[in-house]
PDB file of N, CA and C in Angstrom:
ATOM      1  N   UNK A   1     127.035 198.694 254.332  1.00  0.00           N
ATOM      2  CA  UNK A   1     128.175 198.069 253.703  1.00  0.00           C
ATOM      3  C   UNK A   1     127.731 196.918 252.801  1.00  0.00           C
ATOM      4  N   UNK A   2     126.442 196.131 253.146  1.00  0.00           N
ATOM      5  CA  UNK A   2     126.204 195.476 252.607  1.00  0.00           C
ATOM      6  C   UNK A   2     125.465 195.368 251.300  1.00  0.00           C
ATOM      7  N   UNK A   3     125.034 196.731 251.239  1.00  0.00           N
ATOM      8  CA  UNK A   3     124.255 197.427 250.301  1.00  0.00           C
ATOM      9  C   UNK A   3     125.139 197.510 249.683  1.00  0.00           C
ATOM     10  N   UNK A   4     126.549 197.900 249.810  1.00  0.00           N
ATOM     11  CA  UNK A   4     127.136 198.327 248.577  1.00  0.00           C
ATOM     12  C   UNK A   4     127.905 197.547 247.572  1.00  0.00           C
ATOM     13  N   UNK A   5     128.465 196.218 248.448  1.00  0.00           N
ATOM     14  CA  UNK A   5     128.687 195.354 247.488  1.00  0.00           C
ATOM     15  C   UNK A   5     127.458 194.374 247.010  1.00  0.00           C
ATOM     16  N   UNK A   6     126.404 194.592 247.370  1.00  0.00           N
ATOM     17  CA  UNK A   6     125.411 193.451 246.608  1.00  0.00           C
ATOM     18  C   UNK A   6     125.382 194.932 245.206  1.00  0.00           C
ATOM     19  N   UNK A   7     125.343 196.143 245.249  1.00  0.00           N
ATOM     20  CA  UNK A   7     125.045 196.491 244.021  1.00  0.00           C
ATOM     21  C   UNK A   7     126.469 196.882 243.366  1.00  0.00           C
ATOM     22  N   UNK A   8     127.559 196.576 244.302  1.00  0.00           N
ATOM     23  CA  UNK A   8     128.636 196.501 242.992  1.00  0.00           C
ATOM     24  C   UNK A   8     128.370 195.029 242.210  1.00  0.00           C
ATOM     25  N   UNK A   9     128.280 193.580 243.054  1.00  0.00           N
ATOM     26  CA  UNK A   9     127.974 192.679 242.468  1.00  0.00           C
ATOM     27  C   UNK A   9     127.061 192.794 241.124  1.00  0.00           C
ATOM     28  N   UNK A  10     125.965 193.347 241.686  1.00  0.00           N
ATOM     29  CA  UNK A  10     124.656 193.146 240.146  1.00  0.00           C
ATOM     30  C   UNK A  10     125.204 194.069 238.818  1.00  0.00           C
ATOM     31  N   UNK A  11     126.575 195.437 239.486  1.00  0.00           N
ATOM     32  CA  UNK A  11     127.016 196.011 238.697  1.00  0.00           C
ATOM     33  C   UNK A  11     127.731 195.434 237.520  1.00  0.00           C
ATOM     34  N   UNK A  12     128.442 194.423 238.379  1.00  0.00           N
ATOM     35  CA  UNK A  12     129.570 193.830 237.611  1.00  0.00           C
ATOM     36  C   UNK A  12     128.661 192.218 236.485  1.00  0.00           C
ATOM     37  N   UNK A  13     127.651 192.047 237.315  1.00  0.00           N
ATOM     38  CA  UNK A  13     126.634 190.889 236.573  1.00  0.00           C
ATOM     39  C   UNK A  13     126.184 191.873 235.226  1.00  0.00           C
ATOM     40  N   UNK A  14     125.734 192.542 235.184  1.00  0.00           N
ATOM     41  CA  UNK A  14     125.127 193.635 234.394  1.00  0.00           C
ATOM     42  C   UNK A  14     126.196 194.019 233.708  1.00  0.00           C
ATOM     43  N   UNK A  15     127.108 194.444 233.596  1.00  0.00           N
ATOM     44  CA  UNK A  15     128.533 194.370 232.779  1.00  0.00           C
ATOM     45  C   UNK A  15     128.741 193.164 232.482  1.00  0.00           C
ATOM     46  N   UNK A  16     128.834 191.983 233.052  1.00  0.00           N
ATOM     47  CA  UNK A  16     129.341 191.168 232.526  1.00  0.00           C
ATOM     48  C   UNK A  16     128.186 190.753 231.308  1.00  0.00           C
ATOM     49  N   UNK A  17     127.082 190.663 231.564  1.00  0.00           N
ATOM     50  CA  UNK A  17     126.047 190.284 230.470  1.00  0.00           C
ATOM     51  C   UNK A  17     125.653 191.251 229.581  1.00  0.00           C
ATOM     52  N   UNK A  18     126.128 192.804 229.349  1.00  0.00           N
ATOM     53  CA  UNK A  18     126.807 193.468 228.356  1.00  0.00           C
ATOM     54  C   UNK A  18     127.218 193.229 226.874  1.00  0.00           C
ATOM     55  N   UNK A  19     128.338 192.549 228.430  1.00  0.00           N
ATOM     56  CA  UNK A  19     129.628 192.318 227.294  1.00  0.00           C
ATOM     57  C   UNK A  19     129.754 190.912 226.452  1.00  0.00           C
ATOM     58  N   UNK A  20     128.481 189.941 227.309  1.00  0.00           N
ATOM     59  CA  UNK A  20     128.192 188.779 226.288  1.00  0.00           C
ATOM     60  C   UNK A  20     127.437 189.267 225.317  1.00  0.00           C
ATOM     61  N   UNK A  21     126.605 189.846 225.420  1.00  0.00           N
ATOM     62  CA  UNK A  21     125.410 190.712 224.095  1.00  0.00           C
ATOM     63  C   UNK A  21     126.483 190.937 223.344  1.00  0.00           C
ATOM     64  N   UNK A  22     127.280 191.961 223.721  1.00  0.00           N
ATOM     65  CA  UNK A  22     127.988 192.848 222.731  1.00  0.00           C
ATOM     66  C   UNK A  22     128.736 191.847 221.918  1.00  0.00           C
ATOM     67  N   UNK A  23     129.315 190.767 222.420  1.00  0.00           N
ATOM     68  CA  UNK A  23     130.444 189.577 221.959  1.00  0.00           C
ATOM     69  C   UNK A  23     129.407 188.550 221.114  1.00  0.00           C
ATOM     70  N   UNK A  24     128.539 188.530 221.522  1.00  0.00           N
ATOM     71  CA  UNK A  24     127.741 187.580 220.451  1.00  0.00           C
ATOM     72  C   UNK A  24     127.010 187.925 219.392  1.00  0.00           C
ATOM     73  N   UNK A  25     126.161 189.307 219.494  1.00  0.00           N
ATOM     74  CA  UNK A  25     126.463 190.336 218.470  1.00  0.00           C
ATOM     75  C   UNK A  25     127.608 190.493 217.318  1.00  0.00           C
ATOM     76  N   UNK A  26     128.115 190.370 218.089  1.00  0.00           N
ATOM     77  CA  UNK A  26     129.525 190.979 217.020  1.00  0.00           C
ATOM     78  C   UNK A  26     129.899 189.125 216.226  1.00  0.00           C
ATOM     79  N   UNK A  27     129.688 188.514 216.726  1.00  0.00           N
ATOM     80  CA  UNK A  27     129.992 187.237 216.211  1.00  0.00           C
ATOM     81  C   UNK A  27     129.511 187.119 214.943  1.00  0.00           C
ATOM     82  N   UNK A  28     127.339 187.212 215.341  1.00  0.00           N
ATOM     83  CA  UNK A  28     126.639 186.846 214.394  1.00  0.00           C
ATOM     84  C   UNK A  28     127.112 187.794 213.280  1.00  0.00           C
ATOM     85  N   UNK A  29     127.346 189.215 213.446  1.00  0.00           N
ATOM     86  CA  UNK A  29     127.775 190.573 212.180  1.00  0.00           C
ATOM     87  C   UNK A  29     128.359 189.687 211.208  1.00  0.00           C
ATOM     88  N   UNK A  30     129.752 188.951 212.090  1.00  0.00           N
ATOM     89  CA  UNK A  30     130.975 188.486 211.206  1.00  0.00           C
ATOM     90  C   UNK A  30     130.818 187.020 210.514  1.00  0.00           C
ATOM     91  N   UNK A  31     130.175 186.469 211.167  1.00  0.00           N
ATOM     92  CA  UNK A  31     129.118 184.966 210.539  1.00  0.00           C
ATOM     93  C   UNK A  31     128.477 185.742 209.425  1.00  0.00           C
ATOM     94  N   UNK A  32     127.100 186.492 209.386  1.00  0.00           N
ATOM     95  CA  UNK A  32     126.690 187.129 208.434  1.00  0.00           C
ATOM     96  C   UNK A  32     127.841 187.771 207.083  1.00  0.00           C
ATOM     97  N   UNK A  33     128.405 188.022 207.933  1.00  0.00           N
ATOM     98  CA  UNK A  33     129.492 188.995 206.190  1.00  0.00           C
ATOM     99  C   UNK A  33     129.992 187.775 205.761  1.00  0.00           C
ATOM    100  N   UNK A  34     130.409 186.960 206.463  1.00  0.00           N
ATOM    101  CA  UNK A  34     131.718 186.017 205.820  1.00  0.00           C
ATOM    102  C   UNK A  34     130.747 184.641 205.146  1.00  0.00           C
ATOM    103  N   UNK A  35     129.587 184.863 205.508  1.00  0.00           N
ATOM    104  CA  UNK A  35     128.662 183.887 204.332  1.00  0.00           C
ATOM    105  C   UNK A  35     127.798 184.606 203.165  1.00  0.00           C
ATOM    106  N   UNK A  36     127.717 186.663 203.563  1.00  0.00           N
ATOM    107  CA  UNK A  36     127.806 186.987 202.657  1.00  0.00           C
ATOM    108  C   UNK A  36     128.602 186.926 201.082  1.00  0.00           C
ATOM    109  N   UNK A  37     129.999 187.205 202.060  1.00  0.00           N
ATOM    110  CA  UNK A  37     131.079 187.029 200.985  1.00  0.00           C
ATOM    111  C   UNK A  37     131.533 186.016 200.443  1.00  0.00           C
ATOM    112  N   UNK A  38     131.317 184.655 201.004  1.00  0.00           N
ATOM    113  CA  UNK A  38     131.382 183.365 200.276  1.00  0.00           C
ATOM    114  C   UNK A  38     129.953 183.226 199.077  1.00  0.00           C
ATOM    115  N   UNK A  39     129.299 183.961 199.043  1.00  0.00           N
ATOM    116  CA  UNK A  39     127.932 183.598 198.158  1.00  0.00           C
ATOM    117  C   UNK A  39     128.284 184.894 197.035  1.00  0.00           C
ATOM    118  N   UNK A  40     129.135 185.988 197.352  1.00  0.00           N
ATOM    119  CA  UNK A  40     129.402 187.095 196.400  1.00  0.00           C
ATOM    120  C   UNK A  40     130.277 186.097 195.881  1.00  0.00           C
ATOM    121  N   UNK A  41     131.268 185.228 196.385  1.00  0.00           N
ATOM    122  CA  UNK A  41     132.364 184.806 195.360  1.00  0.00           C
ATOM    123  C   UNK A  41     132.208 183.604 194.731  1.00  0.00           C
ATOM    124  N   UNK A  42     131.072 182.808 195.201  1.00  0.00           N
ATOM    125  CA  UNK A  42     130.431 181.629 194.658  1.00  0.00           C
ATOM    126  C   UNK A  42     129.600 182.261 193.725  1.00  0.00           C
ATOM    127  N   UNK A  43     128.851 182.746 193.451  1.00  0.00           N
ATOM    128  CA  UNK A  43     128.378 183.649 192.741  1.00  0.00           C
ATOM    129  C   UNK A  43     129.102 184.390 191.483  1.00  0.00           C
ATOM    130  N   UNK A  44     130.436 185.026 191.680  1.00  0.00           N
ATOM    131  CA  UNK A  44     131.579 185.479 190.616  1.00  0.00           C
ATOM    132  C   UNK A  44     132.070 184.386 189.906  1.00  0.00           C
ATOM    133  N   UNK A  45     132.649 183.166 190.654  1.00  0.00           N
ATOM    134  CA  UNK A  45     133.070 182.431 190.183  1.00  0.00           C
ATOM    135  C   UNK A  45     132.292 181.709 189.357  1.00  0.00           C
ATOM    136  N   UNK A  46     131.054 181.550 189.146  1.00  0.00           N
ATOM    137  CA  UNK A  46     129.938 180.795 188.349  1.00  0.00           C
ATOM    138  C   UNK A  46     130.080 181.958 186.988  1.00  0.00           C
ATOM    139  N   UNK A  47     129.968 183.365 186.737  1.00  0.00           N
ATOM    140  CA  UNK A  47     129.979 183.815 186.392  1.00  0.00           C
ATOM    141  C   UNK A  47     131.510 184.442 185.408  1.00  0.00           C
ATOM    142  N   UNK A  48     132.376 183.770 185.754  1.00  0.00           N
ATOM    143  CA  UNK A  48     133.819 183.988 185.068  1.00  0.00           C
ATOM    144  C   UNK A  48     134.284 182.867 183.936  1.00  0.00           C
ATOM    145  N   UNK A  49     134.697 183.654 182.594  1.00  0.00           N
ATOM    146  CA  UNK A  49     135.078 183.144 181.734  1.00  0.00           C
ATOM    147  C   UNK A  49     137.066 182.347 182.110  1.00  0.00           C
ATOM    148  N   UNK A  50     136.750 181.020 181.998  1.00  0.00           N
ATOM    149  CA  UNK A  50     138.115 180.462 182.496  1.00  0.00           C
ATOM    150  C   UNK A  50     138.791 180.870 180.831  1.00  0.00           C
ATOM    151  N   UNK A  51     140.183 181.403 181.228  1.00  0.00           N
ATOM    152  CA  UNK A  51     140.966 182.436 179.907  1.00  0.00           C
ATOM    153  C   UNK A  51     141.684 181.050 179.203  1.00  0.00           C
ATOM    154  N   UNK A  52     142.042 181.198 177.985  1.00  0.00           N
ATOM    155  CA  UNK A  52     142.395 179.748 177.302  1.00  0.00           C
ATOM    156  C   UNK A  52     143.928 180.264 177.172  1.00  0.00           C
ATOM    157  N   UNK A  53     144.984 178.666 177.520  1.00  0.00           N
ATOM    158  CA  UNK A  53     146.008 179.264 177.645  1.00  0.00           C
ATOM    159  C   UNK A  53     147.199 179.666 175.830  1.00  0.00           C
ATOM    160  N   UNK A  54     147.801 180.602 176.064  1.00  0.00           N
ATOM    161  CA  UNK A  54     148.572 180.940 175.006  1.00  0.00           C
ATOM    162  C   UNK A  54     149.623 180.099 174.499  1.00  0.00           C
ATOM    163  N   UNK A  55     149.817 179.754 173.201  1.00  0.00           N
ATOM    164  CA  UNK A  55     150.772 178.966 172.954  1.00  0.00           C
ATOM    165  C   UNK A  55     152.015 179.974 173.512  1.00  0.00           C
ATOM    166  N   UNK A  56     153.278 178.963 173.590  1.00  0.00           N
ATOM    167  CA  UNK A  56     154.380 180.032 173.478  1.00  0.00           C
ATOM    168  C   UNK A  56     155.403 179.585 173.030  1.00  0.00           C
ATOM    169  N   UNK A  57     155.867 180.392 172.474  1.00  0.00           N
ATOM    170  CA  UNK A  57     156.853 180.640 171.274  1.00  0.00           C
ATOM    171  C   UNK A  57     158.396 179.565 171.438  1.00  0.00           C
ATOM    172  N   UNK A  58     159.036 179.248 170.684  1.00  0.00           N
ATOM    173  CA  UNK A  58     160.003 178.237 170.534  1.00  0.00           C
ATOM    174  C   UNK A  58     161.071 178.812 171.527  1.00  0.00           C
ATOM    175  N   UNK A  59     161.218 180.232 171.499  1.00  0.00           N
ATOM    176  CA  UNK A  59     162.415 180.532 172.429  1.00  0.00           C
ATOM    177  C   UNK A  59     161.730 181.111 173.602  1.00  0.00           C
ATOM    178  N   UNK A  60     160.269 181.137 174.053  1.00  0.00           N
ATOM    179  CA  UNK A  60     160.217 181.209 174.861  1.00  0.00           C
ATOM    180  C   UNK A  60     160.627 179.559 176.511  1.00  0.00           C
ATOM    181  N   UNK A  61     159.987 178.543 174.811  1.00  0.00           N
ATOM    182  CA  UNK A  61     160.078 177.662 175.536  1.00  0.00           C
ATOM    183  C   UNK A  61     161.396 176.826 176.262  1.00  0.00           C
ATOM    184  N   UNK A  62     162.733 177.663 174.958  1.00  0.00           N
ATOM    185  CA  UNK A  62     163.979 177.396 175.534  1.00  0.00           C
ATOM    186  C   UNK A  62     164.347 178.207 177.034  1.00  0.00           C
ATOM    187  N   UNK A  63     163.956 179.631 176.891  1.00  0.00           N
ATOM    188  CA  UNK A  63     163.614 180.254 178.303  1.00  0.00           C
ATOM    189  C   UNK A  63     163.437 179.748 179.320  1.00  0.00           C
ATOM    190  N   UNK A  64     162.440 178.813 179.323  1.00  0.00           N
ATOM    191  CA  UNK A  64     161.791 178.332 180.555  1.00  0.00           C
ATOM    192  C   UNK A  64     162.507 177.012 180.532  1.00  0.00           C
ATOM    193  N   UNK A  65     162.979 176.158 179.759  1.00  0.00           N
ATOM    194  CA  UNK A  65     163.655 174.733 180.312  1.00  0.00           C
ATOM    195  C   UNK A  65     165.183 175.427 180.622  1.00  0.00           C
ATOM    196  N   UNK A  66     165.298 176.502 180.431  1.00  0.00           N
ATOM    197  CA  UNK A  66     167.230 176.473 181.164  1.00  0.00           C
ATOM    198  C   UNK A  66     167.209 176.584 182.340  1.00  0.00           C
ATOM    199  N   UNK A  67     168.036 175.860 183.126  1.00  0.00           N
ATOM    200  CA  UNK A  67     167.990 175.651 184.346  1.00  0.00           C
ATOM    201  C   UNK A  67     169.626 177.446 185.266  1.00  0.00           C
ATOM    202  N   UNK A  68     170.747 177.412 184.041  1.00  0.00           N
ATOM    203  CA  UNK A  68     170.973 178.495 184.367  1.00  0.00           C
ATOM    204  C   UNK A  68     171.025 179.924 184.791  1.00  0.00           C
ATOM    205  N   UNK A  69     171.339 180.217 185.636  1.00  0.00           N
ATOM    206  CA  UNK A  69     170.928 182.076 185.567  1.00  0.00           C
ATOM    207  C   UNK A  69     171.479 182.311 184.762  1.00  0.00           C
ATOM    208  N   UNK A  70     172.958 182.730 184.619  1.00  0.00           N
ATOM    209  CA  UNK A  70     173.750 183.567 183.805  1.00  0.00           C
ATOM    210  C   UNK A  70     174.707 182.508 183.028  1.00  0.00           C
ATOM    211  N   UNK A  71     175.066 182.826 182.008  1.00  0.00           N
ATOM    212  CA  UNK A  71     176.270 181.784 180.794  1.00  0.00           C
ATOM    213  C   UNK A  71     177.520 182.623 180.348  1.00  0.00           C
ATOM    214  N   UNK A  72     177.946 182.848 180.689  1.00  0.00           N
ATOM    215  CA  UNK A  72     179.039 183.597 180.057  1.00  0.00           C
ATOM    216  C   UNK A  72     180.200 182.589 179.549  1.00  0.00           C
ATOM    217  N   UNK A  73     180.827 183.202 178.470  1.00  0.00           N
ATOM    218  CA  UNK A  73     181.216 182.446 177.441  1.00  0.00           C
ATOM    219  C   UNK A  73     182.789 183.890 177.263  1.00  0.00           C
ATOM    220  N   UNK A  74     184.111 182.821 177.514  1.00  0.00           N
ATOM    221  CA  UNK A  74     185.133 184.093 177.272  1.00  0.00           C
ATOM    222  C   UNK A  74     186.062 183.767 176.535  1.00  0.00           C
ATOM    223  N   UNK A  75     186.150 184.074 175.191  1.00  0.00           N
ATOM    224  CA  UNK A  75     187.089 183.463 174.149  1.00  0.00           C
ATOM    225  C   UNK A  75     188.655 184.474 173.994  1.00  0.00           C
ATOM    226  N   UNK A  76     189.820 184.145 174.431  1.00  0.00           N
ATOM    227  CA  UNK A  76     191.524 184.458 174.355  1.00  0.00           C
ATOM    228  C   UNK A  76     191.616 184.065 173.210  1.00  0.00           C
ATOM    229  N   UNK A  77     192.355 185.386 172.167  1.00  0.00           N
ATOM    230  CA  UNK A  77     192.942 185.290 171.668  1.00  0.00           C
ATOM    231  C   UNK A  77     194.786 184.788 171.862  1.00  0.00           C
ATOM    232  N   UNK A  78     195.234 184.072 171.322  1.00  0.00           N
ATOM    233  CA  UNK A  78     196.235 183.181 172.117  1.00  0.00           C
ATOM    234  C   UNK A  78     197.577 184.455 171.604  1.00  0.00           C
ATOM    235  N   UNK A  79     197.316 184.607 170.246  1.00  0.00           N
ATOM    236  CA  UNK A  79     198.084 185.133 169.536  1.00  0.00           C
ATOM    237  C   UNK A  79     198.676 186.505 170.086  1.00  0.00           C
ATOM    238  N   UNK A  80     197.410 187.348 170.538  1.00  0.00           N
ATOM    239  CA  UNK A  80     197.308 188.694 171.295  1.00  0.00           C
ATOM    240  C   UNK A  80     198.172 188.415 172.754  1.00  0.00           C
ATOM    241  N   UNK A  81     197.908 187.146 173.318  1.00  0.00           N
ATOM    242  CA  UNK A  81     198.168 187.602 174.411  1.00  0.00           C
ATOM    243  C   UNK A  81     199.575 187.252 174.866  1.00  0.00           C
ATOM    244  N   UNK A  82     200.243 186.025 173.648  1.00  0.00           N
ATOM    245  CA  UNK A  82     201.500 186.362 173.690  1.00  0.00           C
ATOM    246  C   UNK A  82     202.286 186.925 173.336  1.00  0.00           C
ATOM    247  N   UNK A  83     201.915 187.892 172.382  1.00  0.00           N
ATOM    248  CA  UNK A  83     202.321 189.371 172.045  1.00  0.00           C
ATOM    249  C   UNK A  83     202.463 190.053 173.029  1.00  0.00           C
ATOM    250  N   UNK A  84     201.141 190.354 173.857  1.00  0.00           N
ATOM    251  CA  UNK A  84     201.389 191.217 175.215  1.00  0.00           C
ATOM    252  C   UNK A  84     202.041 190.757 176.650  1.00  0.00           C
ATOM    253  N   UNK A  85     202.614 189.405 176.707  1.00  0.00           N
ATOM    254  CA  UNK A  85     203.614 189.197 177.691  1.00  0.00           C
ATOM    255  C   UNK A  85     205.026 189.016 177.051  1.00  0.00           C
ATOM    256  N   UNK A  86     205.178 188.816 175.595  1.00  0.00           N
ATOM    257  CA  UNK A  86     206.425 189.467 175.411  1.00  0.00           C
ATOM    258  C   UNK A  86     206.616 190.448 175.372  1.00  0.00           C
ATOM    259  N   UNK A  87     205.924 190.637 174.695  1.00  0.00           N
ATOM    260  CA  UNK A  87     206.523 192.419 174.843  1.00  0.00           C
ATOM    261  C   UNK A  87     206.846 193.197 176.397  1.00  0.00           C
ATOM    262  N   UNK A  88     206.050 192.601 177.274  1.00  0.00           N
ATOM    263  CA  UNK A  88     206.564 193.086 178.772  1.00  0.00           C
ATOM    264  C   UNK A  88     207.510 192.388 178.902  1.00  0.00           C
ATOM    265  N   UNK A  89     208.279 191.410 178.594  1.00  0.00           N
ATOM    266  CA  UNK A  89     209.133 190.254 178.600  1.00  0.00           C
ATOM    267  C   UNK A  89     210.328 191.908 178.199  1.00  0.00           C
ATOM    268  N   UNK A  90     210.122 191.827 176.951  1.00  0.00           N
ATOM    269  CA  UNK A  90     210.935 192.595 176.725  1.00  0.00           C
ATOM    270  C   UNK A  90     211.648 193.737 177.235  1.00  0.00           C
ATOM    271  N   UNK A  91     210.330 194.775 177.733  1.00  0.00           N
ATOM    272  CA  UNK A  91     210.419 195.790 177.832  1.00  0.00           C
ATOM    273  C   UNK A  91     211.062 196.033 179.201  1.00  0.00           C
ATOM    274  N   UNK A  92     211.033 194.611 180.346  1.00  0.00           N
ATOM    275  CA  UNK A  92     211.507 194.629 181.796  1.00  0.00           C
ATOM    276  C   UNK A  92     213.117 194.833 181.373  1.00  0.00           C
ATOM    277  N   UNK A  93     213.425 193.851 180.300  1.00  0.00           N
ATOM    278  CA  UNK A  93     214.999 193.282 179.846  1.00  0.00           C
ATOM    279  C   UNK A  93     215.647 194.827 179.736  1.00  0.00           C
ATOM    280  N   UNK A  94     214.765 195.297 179.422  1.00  0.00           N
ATOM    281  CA  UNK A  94     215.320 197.046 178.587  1.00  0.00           C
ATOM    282  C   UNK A  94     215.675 197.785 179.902  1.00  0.00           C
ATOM    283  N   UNK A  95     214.589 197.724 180.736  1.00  0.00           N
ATOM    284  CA  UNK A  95     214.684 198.709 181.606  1.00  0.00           C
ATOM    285  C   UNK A  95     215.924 198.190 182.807  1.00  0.00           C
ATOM    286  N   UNK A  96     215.867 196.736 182.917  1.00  0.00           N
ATOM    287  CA  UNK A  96     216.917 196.646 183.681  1.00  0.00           C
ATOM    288  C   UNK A  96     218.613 196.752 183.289  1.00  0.00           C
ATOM    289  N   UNK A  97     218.627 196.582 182.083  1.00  0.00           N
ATOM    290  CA  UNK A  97     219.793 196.900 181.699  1.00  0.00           C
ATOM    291  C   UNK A  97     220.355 198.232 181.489  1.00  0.00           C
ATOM    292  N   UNK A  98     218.694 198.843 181.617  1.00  0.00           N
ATOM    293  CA  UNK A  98     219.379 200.650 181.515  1.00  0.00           C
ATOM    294  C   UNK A  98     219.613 200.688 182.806  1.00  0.00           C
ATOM    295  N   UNK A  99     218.748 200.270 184.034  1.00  0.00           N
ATOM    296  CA  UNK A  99     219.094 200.708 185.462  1.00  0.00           C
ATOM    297  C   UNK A  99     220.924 200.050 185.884  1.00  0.00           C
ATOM    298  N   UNK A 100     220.655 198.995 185.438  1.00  0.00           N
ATOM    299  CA  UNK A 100     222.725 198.479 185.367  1.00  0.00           C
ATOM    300  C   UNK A 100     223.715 199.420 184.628  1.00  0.00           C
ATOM    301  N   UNK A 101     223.083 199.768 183.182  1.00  0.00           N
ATOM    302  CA  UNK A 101     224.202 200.653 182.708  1.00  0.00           C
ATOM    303  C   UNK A 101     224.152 201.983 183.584  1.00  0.00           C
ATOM    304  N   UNK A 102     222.862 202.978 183.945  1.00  0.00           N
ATOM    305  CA  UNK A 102     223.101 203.963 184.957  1.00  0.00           C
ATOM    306  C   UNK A 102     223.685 203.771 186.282  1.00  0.00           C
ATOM    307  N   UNK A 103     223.813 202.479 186.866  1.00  0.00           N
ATOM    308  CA  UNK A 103     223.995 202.459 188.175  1.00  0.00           C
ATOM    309  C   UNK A 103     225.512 201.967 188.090  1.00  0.00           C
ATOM    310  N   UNK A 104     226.103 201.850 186.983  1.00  0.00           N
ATOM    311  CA  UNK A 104     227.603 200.912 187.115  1.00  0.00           C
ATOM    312  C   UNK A 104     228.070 201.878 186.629  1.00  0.00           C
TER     313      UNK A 104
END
């Protein structure tokens, strides 16, 4: 009996120091790439033309200072539109006096 947990013990020691290899391993991989890839992009960046910026245009620049989304703008004709409530003005006067003359 005693045999068998001293070699589950060394089993589980032996797994456990595994799995530190394997975990510190895997550390150094990701240390290695990620100072790879800081020296690929330190490296690009030494190597990149900074782009010169574009003038822009008078109405672009009104574009960009309006603070509005949308403007809408709605101009009544005054003339039209009291044309079109008299005339319903009218046309009620008509109909009720025909419904009085049919109904009397």
């Amino acid at each position: 009996m005693a045999d068998r947990n001293t070699a589950a013990q060394q089993k589980a020691e032996a797994e456990k120091k595994a799995a530190a290899q394997k975990k510190a391993e895997a550390e150094k991989k990701s240390a290695a790439q990620k100072k790879a890839a800081s020296q690929q992009k330190n490296a690009g960046a030494a190597n990149q033309v900074v782009p010169t910026t574009k003038e822009r245009s008078v109405a672009q620049k009104k574009r960009d200072g309006r603070s509005e989304l949308l403007k809408v703008s709605v101009y009544l004709d005054t003339g039209k539109v009291l044309g079109i409530a008299s005339l319903g003005v009218v046309s009620a006067a008509i109909l009720v006096a025909a419904l009085a003359f049919i109904a009397g």
